[in-house]
PDB file of N, CA and C in Angstrom:
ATOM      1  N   UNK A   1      78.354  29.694 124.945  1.00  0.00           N
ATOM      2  CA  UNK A   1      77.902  31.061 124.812  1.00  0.00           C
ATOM      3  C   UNK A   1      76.385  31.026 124.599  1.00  0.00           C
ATOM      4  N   UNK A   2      75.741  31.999 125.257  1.00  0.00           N
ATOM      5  CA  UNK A   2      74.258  32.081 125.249  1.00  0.00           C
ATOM      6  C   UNK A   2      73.755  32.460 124.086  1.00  0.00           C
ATOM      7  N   UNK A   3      72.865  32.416 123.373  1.00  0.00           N
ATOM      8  CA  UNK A   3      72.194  32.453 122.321  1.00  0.00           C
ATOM      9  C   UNK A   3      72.081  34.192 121.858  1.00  0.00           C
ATOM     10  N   UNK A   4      72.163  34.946 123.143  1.00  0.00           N
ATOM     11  CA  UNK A   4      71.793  36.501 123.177  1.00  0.00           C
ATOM     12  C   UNK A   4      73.250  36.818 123.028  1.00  0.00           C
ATOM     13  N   UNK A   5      74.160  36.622 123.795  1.00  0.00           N
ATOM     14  CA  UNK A   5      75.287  36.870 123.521  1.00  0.00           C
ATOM     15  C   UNK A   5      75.814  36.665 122.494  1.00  0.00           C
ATOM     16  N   UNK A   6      75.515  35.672 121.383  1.00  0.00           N
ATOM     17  CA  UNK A   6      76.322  35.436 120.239  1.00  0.00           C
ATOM     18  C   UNK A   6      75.369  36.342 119.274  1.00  0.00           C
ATOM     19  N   UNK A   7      74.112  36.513 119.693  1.00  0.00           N
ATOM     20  CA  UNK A   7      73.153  37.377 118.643  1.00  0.00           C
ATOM     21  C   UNK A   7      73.788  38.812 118.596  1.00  0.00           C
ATOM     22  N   UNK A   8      73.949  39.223 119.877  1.00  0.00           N
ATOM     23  CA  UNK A   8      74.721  40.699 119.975  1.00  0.00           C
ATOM     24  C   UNK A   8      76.129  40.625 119.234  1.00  0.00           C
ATOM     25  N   UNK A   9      76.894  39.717 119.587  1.00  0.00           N
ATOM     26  CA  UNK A   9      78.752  39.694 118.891  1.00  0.00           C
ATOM     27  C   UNK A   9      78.215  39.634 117.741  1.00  0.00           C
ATOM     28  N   UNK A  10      77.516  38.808 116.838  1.00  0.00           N
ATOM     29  CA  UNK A  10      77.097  39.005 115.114  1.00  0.00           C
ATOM     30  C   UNK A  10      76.534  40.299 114.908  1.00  0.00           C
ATOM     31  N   UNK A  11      75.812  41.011 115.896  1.00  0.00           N
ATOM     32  CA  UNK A  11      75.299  42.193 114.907  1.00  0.00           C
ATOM     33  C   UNK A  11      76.311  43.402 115.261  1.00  0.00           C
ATOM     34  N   UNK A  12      76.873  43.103 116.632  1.00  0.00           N
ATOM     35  CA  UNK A  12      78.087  43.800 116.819  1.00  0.00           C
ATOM     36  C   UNK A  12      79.184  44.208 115.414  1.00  0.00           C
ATOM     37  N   UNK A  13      79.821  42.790 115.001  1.00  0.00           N
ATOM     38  CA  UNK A  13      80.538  42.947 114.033  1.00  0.00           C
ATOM     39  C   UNK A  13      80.348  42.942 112.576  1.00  0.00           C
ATOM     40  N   UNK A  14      78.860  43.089 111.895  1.00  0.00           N
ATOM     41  CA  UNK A  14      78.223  43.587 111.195  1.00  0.00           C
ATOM     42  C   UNK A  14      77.884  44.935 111.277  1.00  0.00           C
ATOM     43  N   UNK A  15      77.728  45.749 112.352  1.00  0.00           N
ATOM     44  CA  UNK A  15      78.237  46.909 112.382  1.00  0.00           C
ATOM     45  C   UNK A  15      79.176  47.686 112.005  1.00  0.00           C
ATOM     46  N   UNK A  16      80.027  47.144 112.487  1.00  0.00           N
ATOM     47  CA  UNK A  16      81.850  47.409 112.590  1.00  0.00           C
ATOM     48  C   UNK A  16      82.257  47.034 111.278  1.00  0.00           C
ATOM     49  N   UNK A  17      81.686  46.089 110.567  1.00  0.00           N
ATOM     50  CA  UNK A  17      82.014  45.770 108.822  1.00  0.00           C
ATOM     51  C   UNK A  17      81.587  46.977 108.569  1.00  0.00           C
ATOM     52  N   UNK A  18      80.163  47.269 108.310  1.00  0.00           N
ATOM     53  CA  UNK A  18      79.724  49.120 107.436  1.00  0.00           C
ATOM     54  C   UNK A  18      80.310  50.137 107.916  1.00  0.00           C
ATOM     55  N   UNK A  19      80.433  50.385 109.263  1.00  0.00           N
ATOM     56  CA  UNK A  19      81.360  51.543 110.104  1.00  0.00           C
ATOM     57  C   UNK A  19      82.422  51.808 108.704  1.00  0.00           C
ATOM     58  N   UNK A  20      83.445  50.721 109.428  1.00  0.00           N
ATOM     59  CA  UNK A  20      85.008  50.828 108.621  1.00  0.00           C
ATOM     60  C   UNK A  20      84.970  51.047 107.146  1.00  0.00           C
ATOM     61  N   UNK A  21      84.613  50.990 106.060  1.00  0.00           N
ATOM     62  CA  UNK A  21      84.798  51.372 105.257  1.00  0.00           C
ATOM     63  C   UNK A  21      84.315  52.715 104.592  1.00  0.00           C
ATOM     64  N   UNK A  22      83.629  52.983 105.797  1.00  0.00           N
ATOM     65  CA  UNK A  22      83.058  54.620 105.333  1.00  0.00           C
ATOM     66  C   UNK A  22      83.940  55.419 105.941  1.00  0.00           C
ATOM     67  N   UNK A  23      84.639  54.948 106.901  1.00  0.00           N
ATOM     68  CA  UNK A  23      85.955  55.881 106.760  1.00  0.00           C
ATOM     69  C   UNK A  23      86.949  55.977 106.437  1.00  0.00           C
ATOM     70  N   UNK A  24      86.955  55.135 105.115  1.00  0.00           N
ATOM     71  CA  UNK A  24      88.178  55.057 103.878  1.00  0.00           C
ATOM     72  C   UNK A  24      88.172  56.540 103.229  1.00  0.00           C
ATOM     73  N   UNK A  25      89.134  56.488 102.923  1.00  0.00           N
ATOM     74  CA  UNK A  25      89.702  58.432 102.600  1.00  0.00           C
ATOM     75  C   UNK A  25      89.459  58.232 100.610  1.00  0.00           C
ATOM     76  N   UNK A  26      89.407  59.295 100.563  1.00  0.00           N
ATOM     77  CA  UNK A  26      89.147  59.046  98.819  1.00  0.00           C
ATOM     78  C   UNK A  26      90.227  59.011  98.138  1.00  0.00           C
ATOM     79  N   UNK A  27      91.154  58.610  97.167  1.00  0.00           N
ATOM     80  CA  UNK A  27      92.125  59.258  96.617  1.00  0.00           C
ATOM     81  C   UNK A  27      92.376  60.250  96.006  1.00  0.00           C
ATOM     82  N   UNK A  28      93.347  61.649  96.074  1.00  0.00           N
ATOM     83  CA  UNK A  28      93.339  62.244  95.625  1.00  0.00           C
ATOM     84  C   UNK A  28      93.901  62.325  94.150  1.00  0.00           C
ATOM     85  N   UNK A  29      93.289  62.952  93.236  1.00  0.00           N
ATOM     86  CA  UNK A  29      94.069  62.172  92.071  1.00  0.00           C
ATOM     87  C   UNK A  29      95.104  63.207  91.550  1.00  0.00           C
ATOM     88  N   UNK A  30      95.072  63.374  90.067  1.00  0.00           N
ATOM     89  CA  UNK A  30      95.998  64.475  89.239  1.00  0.00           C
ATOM     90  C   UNK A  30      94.841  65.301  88.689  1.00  0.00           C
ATOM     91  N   UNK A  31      95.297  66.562  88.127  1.00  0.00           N
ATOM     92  CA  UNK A  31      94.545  67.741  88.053  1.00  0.00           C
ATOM     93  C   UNK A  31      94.361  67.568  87.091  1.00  0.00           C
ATOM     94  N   UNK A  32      93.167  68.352  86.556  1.00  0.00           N
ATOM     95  CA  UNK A  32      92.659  67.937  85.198  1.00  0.00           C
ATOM     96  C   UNK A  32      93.376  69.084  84.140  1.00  0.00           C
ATOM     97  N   UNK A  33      93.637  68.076  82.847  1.00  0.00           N
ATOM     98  CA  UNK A  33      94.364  68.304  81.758  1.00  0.00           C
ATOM     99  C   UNK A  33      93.522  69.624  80.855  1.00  0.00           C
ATOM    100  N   UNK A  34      92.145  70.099  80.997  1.00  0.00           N
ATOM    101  CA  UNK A  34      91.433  71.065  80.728  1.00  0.00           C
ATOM    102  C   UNK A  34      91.605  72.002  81.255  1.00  0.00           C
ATOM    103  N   UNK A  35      92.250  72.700  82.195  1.00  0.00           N
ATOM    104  CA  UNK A  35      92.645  74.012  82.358  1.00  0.00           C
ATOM    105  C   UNK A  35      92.798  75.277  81.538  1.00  0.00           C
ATOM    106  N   UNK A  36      91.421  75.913  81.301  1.00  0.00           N
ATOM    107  CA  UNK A  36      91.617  76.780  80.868  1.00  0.00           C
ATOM    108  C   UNK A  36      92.218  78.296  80.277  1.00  0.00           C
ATOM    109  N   UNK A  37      92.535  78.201  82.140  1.00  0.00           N
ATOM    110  CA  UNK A  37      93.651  79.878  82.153  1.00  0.00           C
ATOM    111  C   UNK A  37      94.918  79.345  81.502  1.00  0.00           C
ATOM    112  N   UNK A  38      95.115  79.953  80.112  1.00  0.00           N
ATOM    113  CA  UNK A  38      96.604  79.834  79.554  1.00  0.00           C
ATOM    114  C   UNK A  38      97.902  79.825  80.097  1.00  0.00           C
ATOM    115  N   UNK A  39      98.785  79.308  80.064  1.00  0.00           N
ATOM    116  CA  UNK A  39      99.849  79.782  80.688  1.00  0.00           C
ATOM    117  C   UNK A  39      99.761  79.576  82.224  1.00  0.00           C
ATOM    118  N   UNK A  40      98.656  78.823  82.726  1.00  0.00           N
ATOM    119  CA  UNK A  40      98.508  79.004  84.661  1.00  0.00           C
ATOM    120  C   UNK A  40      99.023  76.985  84.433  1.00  0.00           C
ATOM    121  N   UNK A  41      99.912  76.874  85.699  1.00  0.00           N
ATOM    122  CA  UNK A  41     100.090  75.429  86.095  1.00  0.00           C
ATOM    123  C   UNK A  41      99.379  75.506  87.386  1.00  0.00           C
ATOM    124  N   UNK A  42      98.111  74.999  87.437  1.00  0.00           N
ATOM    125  CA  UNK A  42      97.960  74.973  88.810  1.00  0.00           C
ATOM    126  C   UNK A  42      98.220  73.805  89.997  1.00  0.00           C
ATOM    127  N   UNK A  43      99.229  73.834  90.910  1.00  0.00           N
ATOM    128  CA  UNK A  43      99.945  73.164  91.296  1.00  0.00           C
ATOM    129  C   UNK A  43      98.644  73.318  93.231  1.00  0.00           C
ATOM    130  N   UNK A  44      98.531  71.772  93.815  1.00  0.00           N
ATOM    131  CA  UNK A  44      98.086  71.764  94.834  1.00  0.00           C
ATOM    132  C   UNK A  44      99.047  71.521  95.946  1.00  0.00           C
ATOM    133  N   UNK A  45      98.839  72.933  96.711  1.00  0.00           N
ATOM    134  CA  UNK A  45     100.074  72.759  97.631  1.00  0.00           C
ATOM    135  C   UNK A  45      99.728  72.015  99.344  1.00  0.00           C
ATOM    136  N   UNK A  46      98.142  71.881  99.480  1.00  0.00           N
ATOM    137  CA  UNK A  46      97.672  71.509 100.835  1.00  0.00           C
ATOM    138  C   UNK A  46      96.516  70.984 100.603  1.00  0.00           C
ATOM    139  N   UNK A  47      96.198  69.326 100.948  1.00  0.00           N
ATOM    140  CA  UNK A  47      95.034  68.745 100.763  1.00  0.00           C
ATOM    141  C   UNK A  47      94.480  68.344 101.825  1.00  0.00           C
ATOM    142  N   UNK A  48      93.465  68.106 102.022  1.00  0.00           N
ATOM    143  CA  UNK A  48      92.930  67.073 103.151  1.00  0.00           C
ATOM    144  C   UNK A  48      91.481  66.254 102.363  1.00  0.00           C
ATOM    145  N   UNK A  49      92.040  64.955 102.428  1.00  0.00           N
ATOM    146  CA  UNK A  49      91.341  64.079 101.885  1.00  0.00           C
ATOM    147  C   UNK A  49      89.671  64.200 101.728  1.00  0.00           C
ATOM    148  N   UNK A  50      89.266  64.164 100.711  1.00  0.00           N
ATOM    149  CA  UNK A  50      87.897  63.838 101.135  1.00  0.00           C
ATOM    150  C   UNK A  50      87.422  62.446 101.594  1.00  0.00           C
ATOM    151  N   UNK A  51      86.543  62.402 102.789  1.00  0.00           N
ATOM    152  CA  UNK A  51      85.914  61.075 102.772  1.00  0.00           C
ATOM    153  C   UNK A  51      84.970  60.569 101.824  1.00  0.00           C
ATOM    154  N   UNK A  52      85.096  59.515 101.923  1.00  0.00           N
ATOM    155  CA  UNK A  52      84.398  58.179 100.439  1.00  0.00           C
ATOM    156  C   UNK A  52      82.800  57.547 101.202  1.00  0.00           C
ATOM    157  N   UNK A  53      81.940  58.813 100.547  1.00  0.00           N
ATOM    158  CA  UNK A  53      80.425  58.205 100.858  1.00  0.00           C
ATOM    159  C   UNK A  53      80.617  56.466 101.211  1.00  0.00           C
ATOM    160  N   UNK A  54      79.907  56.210 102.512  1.00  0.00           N
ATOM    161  CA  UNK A  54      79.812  54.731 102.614  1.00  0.00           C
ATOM    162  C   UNK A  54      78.996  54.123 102.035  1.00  0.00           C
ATOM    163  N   UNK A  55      77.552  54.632 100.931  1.00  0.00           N
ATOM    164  CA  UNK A  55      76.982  54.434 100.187  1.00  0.00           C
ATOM    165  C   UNK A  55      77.775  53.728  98.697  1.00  0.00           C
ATOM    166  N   UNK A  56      78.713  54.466  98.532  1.00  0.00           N
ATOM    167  CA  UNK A  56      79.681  54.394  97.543  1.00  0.00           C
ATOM    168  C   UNK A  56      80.657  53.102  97.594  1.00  0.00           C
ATOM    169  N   UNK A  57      81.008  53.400  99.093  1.00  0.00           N
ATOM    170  CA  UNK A  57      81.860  51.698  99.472  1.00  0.00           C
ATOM    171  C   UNK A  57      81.400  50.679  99.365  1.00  0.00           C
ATOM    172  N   UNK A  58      80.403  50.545 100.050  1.00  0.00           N
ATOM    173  CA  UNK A  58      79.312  49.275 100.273  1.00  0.00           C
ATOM    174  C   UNK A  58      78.657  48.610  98.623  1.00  0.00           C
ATOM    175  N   UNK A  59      78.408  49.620  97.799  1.00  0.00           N
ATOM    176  CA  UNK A  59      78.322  49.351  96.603  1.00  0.00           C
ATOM    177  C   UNK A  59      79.023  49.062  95.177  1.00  0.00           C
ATOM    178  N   UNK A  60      80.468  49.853  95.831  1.00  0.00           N
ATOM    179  CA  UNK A  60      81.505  49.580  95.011  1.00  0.00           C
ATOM    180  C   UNK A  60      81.557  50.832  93.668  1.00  0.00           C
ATOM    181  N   UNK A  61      80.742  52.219  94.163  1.00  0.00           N
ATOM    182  CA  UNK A  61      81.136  53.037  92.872  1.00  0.00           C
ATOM    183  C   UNK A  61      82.209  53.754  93.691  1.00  0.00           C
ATOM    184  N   UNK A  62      82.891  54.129  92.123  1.00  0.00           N
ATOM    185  CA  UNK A  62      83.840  54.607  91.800  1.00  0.00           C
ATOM    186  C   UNK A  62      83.092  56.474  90.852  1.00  0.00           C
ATOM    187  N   UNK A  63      83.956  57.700  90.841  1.00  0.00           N
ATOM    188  CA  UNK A  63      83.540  58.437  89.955  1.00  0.00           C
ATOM    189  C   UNK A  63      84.996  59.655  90.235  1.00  0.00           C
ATOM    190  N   UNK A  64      83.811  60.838  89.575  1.00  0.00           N
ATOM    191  CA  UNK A  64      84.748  62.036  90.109  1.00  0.00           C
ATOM    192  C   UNK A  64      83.969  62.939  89.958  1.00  0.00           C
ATOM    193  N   UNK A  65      84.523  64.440  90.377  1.00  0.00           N
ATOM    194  CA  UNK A  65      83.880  65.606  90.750  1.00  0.00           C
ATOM    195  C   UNK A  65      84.753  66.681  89.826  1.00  0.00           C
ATOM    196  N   UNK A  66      84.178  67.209  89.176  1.00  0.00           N
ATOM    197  CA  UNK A  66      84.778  68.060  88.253  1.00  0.00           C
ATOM    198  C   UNK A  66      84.539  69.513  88.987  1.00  0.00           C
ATOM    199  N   UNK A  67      85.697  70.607  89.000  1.00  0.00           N
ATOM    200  CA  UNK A  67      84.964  71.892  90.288  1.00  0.00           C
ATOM    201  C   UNK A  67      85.612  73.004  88.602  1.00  0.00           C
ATOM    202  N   UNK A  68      85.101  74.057  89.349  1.00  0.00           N
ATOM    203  CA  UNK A  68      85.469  75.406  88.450  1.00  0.00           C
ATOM    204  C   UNK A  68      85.362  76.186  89.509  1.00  0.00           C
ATOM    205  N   UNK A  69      86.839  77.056  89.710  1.00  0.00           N
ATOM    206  CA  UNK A  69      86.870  78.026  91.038  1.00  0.00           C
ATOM    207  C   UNK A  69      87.741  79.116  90.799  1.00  0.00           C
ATOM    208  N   UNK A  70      87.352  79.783  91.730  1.00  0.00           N
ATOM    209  CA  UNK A  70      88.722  81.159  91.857  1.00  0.00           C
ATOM    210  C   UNK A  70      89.669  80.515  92.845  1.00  0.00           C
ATOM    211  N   UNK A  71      90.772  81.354  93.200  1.00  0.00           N
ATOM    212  CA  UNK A  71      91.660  81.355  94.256  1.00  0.00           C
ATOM    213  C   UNK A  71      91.292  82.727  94.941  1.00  0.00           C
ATOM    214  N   UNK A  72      91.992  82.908  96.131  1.00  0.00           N
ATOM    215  CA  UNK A  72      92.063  83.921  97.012  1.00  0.00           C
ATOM    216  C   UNK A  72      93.363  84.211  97.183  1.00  0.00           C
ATOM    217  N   UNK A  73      93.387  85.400  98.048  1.00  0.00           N
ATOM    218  CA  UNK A  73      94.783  85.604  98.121  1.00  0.00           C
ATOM    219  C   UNK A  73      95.766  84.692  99.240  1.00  0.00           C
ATOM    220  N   UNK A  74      94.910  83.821  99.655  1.00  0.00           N
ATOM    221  CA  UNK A  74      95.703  82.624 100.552  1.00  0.00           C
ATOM    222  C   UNK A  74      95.671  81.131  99.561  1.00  0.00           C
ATOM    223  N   UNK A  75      95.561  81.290  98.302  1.00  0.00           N
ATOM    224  CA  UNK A  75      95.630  80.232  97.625  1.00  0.00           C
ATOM    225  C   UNK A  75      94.360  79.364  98.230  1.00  0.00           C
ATOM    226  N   UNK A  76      93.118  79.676  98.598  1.00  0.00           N
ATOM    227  CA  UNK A  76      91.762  78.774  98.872  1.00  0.00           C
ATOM    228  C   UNK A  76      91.006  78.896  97.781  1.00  0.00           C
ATOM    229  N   UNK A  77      90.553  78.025  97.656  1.00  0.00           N
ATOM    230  CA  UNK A  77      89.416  78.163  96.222  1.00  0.00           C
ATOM    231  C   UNK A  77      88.012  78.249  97.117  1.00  0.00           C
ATOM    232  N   UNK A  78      87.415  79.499  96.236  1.00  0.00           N
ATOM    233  CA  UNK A  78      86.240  80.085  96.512  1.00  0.00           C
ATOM    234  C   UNK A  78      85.480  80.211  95.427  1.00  0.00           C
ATOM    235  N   UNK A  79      84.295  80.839  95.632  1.00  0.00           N
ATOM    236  CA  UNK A  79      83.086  80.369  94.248  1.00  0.00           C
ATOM    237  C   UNK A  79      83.112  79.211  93.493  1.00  0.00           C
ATOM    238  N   UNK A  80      83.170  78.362  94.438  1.00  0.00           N
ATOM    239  CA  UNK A  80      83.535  76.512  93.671  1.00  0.00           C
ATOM    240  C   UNK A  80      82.256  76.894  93.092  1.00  0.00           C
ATOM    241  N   UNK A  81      82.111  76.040  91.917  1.00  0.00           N
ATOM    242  CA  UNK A  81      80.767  75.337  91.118  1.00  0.00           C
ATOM    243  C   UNK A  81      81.464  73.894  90.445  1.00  0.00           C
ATOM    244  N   UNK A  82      79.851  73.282  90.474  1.00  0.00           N
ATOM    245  CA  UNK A  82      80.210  71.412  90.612  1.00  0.00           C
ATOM    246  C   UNK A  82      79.756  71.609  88.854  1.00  0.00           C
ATOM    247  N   UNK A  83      81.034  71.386  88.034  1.00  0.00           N
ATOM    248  CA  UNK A  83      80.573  71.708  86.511  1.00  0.00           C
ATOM    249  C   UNK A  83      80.054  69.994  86.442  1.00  0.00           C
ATOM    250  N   UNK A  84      80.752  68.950  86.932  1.00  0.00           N
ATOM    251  CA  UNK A  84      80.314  67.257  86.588  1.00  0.00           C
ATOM    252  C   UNK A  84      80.707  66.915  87.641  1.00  0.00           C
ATOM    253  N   UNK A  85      79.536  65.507  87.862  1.00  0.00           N
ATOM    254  CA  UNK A  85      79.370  64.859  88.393  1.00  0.00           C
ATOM    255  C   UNK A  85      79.256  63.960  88.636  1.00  0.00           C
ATOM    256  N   UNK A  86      80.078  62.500  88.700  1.00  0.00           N
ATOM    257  CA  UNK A  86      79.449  61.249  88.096  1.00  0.00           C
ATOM    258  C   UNK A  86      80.144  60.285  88.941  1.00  0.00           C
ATOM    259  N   UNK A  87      78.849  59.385  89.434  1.00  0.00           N
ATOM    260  CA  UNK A  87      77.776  59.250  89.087  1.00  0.00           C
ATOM    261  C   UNK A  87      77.487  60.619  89.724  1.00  0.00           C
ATOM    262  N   UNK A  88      76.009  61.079  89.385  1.00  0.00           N
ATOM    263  CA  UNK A  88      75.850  62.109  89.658  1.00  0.00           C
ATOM    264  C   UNK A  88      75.465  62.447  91.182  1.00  0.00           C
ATOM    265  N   UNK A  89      75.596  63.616  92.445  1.00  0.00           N
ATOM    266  CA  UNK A  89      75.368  63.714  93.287  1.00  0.00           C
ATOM    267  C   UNK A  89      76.270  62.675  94.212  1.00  0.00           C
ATOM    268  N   UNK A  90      76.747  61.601  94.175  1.00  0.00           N
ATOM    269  CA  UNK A  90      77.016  60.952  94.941  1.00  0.00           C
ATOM    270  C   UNK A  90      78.226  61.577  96.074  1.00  0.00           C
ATOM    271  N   UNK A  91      79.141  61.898  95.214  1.00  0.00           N
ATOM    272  CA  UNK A  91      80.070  62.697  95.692  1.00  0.00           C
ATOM    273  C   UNK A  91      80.647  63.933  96.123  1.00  0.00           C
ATOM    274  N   UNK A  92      79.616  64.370  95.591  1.00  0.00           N
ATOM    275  CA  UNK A  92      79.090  66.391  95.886  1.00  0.00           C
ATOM    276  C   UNK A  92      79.933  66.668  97.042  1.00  0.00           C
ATOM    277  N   UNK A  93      79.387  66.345  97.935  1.00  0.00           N
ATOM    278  CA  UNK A  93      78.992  66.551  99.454  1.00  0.00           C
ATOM    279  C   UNK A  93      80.365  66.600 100.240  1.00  0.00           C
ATOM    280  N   UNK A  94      81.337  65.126  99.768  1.00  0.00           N
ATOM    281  CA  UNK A  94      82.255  64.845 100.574  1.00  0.00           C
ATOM    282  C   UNK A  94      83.889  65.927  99.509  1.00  0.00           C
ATOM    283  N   UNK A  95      83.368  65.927  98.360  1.00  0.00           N
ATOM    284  CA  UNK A  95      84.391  66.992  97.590  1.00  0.00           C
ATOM    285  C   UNK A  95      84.514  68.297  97.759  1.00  0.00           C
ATOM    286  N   UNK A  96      83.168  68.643  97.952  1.00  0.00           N
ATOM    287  CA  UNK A  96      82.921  70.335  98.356  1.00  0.00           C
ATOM    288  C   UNK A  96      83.511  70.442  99.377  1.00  0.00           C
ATOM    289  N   UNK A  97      83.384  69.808 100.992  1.00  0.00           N
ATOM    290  CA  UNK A  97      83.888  69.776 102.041  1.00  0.00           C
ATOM    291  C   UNK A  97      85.769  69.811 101.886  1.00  0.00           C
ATOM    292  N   UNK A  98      85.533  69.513 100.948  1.00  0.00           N
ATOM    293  CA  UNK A  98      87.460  69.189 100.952  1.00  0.00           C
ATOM    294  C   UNK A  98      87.941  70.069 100.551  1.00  0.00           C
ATOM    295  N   UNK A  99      87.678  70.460  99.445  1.00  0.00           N
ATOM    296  CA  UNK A  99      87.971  71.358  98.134  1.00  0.00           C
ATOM    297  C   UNK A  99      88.151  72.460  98.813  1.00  0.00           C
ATOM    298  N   UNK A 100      87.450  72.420  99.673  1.00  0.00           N
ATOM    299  CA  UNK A 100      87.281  74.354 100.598  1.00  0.00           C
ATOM    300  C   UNK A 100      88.528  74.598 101.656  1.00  0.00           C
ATOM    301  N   UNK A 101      89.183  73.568 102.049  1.00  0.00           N
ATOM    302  CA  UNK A 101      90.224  73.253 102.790  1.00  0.00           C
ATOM    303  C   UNK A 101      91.457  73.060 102.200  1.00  0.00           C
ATOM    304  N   UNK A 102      91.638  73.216 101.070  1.00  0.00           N
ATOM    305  CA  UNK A 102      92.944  73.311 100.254  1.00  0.00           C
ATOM    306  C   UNK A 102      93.084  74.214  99.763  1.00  0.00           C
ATOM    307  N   UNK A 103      94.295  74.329  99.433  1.00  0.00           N
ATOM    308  CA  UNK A 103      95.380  75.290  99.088  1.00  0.00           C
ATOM    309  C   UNK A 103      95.954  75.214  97.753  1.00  0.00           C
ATOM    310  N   UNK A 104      95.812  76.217  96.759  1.00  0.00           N
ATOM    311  CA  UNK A 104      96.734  76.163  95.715  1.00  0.00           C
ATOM    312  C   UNK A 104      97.454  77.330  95.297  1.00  0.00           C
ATOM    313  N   UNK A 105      98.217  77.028  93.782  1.00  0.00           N
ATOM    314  CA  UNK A 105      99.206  77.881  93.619  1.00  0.00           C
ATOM    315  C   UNK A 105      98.684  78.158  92.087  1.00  0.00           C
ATOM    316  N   UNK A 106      98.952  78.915  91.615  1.00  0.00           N
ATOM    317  CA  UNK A 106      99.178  80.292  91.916  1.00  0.00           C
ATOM    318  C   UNK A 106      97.694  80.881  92.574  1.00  0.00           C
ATOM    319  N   UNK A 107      97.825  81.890  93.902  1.00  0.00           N
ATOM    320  CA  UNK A 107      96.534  82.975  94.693  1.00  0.00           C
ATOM    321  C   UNK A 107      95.765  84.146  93.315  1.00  0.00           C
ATOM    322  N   UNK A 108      94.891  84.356  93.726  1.00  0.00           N
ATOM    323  CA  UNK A 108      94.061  85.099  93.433  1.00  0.00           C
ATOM    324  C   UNK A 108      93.834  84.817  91.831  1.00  0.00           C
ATOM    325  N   UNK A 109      93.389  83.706  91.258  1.00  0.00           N
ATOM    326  CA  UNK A 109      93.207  83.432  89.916  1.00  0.00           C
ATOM    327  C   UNK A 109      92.033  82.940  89.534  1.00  0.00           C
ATOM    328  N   UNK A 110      91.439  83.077  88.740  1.00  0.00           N
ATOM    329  CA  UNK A 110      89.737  83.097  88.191  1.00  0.00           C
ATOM    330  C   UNK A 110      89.912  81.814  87.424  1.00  0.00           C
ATOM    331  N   UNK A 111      88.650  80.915  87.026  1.00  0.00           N
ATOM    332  CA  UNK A 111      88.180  80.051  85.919  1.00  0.00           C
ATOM    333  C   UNK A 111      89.198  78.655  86.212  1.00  0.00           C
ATOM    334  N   UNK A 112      89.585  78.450  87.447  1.00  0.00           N
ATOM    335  CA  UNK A 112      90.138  77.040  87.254  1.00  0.00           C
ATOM    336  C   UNK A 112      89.546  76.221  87.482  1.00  0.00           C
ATOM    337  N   UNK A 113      90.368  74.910  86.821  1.00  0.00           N
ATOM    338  CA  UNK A 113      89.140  73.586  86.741  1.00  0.00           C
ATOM    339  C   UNK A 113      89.963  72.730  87.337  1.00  0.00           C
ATOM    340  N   UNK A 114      89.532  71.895  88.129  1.00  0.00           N
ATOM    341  CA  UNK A 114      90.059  70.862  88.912  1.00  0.00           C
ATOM    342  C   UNK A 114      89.308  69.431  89.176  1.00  0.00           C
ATOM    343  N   UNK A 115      89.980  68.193  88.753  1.00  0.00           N
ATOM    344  CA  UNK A 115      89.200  66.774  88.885  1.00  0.00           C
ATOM    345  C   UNK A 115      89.263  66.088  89.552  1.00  0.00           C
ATOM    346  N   UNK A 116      88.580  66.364  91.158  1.00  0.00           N
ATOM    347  CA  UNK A 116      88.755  65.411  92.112  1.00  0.00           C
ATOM    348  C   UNK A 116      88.068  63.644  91.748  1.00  0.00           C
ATOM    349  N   UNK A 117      89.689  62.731  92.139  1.00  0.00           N
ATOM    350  CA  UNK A 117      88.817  61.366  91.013  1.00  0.00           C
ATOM    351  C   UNK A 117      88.243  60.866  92.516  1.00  0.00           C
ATOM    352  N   UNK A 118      87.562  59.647  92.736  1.00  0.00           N
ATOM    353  CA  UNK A 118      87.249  58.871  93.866  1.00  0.00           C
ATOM    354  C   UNK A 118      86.993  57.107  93.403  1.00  0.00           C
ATOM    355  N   UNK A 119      87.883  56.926  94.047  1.00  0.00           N
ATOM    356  CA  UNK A 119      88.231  54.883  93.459  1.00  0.00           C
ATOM    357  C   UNK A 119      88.736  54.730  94.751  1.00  0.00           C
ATOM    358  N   UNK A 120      87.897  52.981  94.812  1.00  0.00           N
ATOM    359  CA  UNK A 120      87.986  52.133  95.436  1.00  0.00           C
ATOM    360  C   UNK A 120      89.601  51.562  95.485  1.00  0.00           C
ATOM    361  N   UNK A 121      90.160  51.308  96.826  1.00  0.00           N
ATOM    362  CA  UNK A 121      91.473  50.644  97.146  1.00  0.00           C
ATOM    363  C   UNK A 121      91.100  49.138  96.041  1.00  0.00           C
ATOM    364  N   UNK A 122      91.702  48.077  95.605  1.00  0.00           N
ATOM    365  CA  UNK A 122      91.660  46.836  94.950  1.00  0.00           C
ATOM    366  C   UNK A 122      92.365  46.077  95.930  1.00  0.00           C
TER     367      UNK A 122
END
């Protein structure tokens, strides 16, 4: 094999190493035990994963995203706000995107808090 050819297959699959793990899915975790509205179980009936910053992979953090939202009358959470963050900012981006695409139970309810976690597969 020519010297150019094996230079390209190495940076080829040094590519393909950073690619793939940035499109590892985040885990979704359990809802956070702080729920304010009395008496509300808020139960998630439709998720779609957030993706796991490849910044995050490559380095090996781990965190979570703490949200405070309403529902709508289709069970979507609207007026998200990012109450925590940690590490901070890292995960903003790929939680907000998600968060807006799910579904919960009970519709049209004010002040809920929800803890999207994000960890590395072992």
């Amino acid at each position: 094999m020519n010297p150019d050819k094996r230079k390209f297959i190495m940076s080829l699959s040094f590519t393909v190493c950073l690619f793939i793990p940035s499109i590892l899915l985040a885990k979704e975790d359990s809802l956070s035990k702080n729920n304010p509205v009395e008496g509300i179980n808020l139960v998630v009936m439709k998720t779609v994963p957030p993706y796991y910053p490849r910044k995050a992979v490559i380095e090996g953090i781990e965190g979570h995203v703490v949200f405070k939202f309403e529902t709508d009358a289709n069970g979507h959470a609207q007026n998200v706000k990012i109450m925590e963050s940690v590490p901070g900012r890292i995960f903003d981006r790929s939680a907000l995107r998600a968060i807006y695409q799910w579904e919960f139970k009970p519709k049209n309810t004010k002040n809920l808090i929800y803890t999207m976690k994000f960890k590395l597969e072992k």
